[in-house]
Protein backbone atom coordinates (compact mmCIF):
# COMPACT_ATOMS: atom_id res chain seq x y z
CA UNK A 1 239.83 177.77 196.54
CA UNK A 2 240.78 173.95 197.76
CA UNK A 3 241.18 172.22 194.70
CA UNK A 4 238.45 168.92 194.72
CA UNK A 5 239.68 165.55 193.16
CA UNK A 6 237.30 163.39 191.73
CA UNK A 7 237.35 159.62 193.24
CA UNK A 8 237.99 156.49 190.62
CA UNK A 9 234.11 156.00 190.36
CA UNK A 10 233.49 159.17 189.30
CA UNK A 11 236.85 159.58 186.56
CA UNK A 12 235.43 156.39 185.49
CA UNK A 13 232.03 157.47 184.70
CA UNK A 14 233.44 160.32 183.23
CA UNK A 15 235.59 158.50 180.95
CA UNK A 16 233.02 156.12 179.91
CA UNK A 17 230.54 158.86 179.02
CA UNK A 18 233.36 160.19 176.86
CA UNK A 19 233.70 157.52 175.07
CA UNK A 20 230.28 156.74 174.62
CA UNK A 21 230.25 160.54 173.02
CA UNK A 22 233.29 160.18 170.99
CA UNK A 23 231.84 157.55 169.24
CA UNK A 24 228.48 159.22 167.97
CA UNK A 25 230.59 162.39 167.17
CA UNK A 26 230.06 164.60 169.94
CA UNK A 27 231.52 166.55 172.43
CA UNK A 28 231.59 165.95 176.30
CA UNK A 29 232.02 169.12 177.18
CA UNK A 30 229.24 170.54 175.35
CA UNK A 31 226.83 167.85 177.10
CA UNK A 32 228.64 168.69 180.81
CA UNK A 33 227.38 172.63 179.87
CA UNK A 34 224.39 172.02 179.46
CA UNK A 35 224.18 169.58 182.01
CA UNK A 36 225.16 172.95 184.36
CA UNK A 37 221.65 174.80 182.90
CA UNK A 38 219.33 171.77 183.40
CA UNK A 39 217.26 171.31 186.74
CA UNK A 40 216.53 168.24 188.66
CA UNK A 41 213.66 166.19 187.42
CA UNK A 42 210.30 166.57 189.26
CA UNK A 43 207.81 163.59 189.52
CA UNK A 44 205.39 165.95 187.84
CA UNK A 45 206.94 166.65 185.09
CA UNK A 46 208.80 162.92 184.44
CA UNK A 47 204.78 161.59 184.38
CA UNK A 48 203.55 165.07 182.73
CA UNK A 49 200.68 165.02 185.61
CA UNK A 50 199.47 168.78 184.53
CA UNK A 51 198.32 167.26 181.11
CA UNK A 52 197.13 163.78 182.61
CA UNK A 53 194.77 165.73 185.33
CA UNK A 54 193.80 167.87 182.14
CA UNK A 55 192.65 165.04 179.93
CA UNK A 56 189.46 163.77 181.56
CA UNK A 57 186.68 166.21 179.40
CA UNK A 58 183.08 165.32 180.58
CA UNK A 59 180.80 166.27 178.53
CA UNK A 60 178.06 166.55 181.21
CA UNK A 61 177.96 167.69 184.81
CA UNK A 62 176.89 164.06 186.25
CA UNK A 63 180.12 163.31 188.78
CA UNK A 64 180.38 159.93 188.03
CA UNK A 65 181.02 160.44 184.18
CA UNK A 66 184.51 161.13 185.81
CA UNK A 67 184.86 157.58 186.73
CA UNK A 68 183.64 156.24 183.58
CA UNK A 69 186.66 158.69 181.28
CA UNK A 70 189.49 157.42 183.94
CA UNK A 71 188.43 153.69 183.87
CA UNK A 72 188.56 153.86 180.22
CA UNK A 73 191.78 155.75 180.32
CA UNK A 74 193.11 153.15 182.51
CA UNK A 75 192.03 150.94 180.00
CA UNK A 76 193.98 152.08 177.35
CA UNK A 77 197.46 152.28 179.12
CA UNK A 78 197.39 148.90 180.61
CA UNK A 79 196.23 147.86 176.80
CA UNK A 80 199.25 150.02 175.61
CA UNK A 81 201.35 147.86 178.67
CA UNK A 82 200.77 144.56 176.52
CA UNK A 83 201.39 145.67 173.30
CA UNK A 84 204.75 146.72 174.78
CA UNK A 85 205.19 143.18 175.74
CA UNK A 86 204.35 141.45 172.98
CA UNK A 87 206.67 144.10 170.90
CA UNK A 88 209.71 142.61 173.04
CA UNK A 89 208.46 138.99 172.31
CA UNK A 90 208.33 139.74 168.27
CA UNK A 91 211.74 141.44 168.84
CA UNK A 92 213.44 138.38 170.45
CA UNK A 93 211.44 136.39 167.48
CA UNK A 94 214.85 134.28 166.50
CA UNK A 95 216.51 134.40 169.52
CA UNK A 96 213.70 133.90 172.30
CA UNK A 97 214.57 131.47 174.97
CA UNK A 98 211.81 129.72 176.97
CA UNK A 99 212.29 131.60 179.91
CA UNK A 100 211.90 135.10 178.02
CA UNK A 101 208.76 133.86 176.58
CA UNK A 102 207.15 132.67 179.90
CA UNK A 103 208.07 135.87 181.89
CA UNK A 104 206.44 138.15 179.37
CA UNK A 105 203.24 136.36 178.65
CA UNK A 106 203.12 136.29 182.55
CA UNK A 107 203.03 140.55 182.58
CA UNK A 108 200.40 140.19 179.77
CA UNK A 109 198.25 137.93 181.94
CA UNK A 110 198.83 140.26 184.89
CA UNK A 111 197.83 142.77 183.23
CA UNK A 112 194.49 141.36 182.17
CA UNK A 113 194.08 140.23 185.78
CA UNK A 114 194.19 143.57 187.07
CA UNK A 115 192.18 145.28 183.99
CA UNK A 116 189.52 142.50 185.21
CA UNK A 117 189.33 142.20 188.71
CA UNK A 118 189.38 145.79 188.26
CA UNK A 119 185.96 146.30 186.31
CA UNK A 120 183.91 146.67 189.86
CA UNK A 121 184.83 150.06 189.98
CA UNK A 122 182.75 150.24 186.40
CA UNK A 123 180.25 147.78 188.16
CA UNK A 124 179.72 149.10 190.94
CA UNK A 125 181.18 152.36 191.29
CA UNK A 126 178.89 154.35 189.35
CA UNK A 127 175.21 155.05 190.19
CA UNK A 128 172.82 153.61 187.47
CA UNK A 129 170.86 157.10 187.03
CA UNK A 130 173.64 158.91 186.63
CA UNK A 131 174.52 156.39 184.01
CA UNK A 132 171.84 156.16 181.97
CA UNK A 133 171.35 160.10 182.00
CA UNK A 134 175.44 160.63 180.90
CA UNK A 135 175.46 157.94 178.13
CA UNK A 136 172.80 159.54 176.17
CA UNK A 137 175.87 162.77 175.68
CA UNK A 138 178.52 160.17 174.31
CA UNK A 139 176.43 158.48 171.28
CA UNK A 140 177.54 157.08 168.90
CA UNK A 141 180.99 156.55 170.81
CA UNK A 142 181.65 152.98 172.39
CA UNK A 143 184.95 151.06 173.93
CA UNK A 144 184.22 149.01 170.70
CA UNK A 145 186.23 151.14 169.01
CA UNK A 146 189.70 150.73 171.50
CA UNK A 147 192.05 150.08 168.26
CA UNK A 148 194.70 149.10 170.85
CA UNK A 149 192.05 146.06 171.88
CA UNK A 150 191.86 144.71 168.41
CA UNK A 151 195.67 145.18 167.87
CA UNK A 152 195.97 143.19 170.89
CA UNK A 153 193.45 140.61 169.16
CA UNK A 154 195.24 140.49 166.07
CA UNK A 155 198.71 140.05 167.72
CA UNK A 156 197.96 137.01 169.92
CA UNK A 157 196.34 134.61 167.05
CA UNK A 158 196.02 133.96 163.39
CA UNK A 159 193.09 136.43 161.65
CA UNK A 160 190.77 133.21 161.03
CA UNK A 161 190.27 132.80 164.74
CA UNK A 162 188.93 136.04 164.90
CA UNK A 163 186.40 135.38 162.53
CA UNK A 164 182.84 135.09 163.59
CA UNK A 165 181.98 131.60 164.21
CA UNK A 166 179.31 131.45 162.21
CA UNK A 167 181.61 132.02 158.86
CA UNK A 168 185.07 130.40 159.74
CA UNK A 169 184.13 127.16 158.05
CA UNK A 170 182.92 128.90 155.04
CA UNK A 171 186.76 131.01 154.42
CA UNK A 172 188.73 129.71 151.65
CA UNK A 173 192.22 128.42 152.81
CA UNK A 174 193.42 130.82 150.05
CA UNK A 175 191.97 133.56 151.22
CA UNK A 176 193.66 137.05 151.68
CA UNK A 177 194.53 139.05 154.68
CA UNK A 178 191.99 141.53 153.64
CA UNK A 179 189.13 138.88 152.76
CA UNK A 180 189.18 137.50 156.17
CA UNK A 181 189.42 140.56 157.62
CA UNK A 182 186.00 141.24 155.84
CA UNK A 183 184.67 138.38 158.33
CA UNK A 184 186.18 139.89 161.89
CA UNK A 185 183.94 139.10 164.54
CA UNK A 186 183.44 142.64 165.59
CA UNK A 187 181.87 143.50 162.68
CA UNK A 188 178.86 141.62 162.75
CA UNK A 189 178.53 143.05 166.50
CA UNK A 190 177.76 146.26 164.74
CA UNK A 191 175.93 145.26 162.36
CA UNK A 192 171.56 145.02 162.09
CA UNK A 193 171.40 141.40 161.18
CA UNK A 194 168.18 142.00 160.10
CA UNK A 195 169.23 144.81 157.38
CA UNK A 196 172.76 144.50 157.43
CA UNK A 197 173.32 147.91 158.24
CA UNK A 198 176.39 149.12 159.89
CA UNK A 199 176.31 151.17 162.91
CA UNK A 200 177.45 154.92 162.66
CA UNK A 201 180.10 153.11 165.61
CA UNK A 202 181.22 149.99 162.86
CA UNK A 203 181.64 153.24 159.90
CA UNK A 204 183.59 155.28 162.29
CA UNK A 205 186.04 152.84 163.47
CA UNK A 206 186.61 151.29 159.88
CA UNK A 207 187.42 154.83 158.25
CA UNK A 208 189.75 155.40 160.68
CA UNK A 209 191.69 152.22 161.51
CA UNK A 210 190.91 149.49 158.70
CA UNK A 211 194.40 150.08 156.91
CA UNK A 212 196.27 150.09 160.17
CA UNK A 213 194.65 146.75 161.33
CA UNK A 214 195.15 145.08 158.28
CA UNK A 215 198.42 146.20 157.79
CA UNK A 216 199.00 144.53 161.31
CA UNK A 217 197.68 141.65 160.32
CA UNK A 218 199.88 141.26 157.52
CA UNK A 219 202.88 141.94 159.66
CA UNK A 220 201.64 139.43 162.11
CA UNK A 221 200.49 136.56 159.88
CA UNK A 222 203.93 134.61 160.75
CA UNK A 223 204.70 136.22 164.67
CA UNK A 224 201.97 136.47 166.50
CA UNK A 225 202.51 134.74 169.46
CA UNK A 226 200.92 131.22 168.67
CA UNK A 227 202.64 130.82 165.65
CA UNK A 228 205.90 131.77 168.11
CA UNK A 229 204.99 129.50 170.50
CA UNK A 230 203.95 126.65 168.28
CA UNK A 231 207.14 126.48 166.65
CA UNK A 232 208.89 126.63 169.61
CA UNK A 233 207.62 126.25 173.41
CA UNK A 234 203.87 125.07 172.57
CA UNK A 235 205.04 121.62 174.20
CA UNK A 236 206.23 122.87 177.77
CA UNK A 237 203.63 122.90 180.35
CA UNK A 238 204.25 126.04 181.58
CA UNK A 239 204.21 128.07 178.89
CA UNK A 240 201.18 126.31 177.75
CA UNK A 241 199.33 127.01 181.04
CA UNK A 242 200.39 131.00 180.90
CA UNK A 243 198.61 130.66 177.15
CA UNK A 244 195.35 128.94 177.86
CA UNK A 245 195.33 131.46 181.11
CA UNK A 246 195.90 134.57 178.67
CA UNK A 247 192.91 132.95 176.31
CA UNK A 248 190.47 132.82 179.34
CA UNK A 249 191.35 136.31 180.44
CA UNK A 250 190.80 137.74 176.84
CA UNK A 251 188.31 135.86 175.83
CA UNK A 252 185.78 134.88 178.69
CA UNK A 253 186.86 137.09 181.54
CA UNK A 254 187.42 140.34 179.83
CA UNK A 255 184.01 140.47 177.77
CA UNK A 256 181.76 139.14 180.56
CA UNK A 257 182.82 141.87 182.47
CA UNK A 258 181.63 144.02 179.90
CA UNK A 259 179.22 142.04 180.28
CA UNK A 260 178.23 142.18 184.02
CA UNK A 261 178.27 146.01 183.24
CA UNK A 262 175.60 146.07 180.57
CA UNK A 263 173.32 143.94 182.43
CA UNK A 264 173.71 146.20 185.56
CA UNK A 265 173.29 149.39 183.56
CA UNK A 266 171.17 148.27 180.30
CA UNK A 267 169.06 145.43 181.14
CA UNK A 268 165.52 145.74 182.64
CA UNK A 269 162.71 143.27 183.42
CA UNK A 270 161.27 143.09 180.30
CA UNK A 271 163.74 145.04 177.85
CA UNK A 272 167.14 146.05 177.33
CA UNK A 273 168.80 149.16 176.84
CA UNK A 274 170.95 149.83 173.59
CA UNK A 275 174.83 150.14 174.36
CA UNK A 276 176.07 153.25 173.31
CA UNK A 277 177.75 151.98 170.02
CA UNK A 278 174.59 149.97 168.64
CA UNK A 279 175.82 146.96 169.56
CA UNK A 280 174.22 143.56 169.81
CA UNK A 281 175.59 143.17 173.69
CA UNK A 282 173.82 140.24 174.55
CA UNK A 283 174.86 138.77 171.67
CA UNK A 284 178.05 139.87 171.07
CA UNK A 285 179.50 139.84 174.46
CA UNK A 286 178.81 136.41 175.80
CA UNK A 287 181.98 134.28 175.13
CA UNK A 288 179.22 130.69 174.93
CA UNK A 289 178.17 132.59 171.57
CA UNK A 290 181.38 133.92 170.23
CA UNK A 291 183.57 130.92 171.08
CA UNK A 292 186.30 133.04 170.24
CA UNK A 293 189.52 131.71 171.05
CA UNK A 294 193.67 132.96 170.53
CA UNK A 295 194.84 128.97 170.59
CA UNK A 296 192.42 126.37 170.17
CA UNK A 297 194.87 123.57 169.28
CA UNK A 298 195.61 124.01 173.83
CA UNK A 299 191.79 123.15 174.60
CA UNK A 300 189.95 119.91 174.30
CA UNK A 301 186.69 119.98 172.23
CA UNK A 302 184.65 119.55 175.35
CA UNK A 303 186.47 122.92 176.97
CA UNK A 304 185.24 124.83 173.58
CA UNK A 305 182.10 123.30 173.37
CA UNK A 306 181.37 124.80 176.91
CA UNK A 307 183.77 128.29 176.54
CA UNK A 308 182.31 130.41 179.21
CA UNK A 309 179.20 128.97 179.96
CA UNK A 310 179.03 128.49 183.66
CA UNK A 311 180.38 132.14 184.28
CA UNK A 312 177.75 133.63 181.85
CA UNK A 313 174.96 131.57 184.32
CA UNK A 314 176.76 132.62 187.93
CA UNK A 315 177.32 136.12 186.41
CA UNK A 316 172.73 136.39 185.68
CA UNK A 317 171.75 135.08 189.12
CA UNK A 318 174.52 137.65 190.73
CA UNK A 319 173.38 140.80 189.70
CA UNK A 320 170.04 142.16 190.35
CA UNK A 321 167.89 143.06 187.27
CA UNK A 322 166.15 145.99 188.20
């Protein structure tokens, strides 16, 4: 049998990798066996596509309920794609340079842009009978309670700004993480303001995520990404742009395209529908009533005063109110 010799590249490699073994304590050789017993990677199997096909679970046999588990699915991973990126940005904390900075909150904002321009297929892609028959089978659940939303939320911006409008004058500058908390927008979205009663929705979500969120909040009081970027970049133009873009997209774009939904699917002439999750929509989704934003020291008073308006207007003469 010829005898093969391995070219520089390769007894280069080779010696590399046994370094990089030597040094944790463990045996080339050993690796290079198994190495022999392992097959080549598939695309099916590097994505897992078996279990991804296998996790949309209708719970009725209306076709488009389909479209409404992937969207959401969707949802979540490009929501689990920004957390990623603002994970890097808190890593880099002490050491991020301006350019760094700018390129991730750039994939954030494309992100968004997609998850956005993206919401027709939720708009329009479903047929409204289909809908409304469907939804009934998923009460009390609601994309309210996407955790990785709020996380997001509660990464970008200090806790007050995330406080319903109504109370943020009336929190103490002393008060605690968990105090504010108490005050979260979302809450009164899923709330009766006439008797104060939660929804099943609000009671599910808090027993199940409260201590995580606050905990984030904790570990976020002094990184989230406007305190990063006020201490460091809040004066360059660019980066300030990419922020005020990223507060739009959360904060006007995203909900009134819940928004556009619920009046396709919910409102009628003289009525609207309940969402699925109790909630207040056409109170709680309209940005001109939350005037919720991430970093209000990069908008002038007359850009708050109007926050979303004229899209909330162009968005009720577009669709048609059946």
């Amino acid at each position: 049998m010829e005898k093969h010799e391995f070219s520089p590249e390769v007894l280069e490699k080779m010696q590399a990798l046994e370094e990089k073994y030597r040094s944790g304590g463990q045996n080339l050789l050993a690796y290079l066996e198994g190495l022999l017993y392992t097959d080549y990677l598939t695309y099916w199997d590097y994505i897992r596509l078996d279990t991804l096909m296998s996790l949309q679970n209708p719970r009725t046999d209306y076709p488009d309920e389909h479209i409404f588990i992937i969207y959401h699915q969707i949802t979540e991973l490009y929501f689990k794609l920004v957390l990623s990126e603002i994970e890097q940005i808190v890593k880099q904390k002490s050491s991020l340079k301006e350019r760094e900075f700018l390129k991730r909150l750039r994939r954030i904002n494309r992100y968004f842009g997609h998850l956005v321009s993206s919401f027709d297929v939720m708009v329009g892609g479903m047929e409204r009978e289909q809908f409304m028959k469907f939804r009934m089978a998923l009460l009390p659940a609601s994309g309210f309670q996407s955790v990785q939303y709020r996380m997001i939320e509660i990464c970008c911006t200090d806790l007050i700004n995330l406080v319903d409008k109504d109370a943020r004058s009336e929190i103490p500058l002393d008060a605690t993480i968990e105090e504010v908390f108490e005050n979260i927008y979302w809450k009164k979205g899923a709330t009766d303001l006439q008797t104060g009663e939660k929804s099943l929705t609000l009671k599910q979500f808090e027993k199940k995520y409260t201590k995580q969120l606050v905990k984030l909040a904790y570990n976020y009081r002094t990184k989230n990404l406007w305190r990063i970027a006020e201490k460091k970049f809040s004066h360059i133009v660019p980066i300030a742009e990419a922020l005020r873009e990223l507060d739009a997209l959360v904060n006007i774009d995203w909900p009134l395209s819940h928004y556009g939904s619920a009046i396709r699917y919910l409102r009628k002439k003289d009525s609207s529908e309940d969402a699925t999750g109790g909630t207040n929509w056409e109170k709680y989704l309209p940005p001109k009533f939350q005037r919720r934003l991430f970093f209000p020291d990069l908008w002038t008073e007359e850009e708050k005063a109007n926050w979303g308006k004229s899209w909330v207007v162009k968005q009720m003469k577009k669709v048609d109110v059946e």
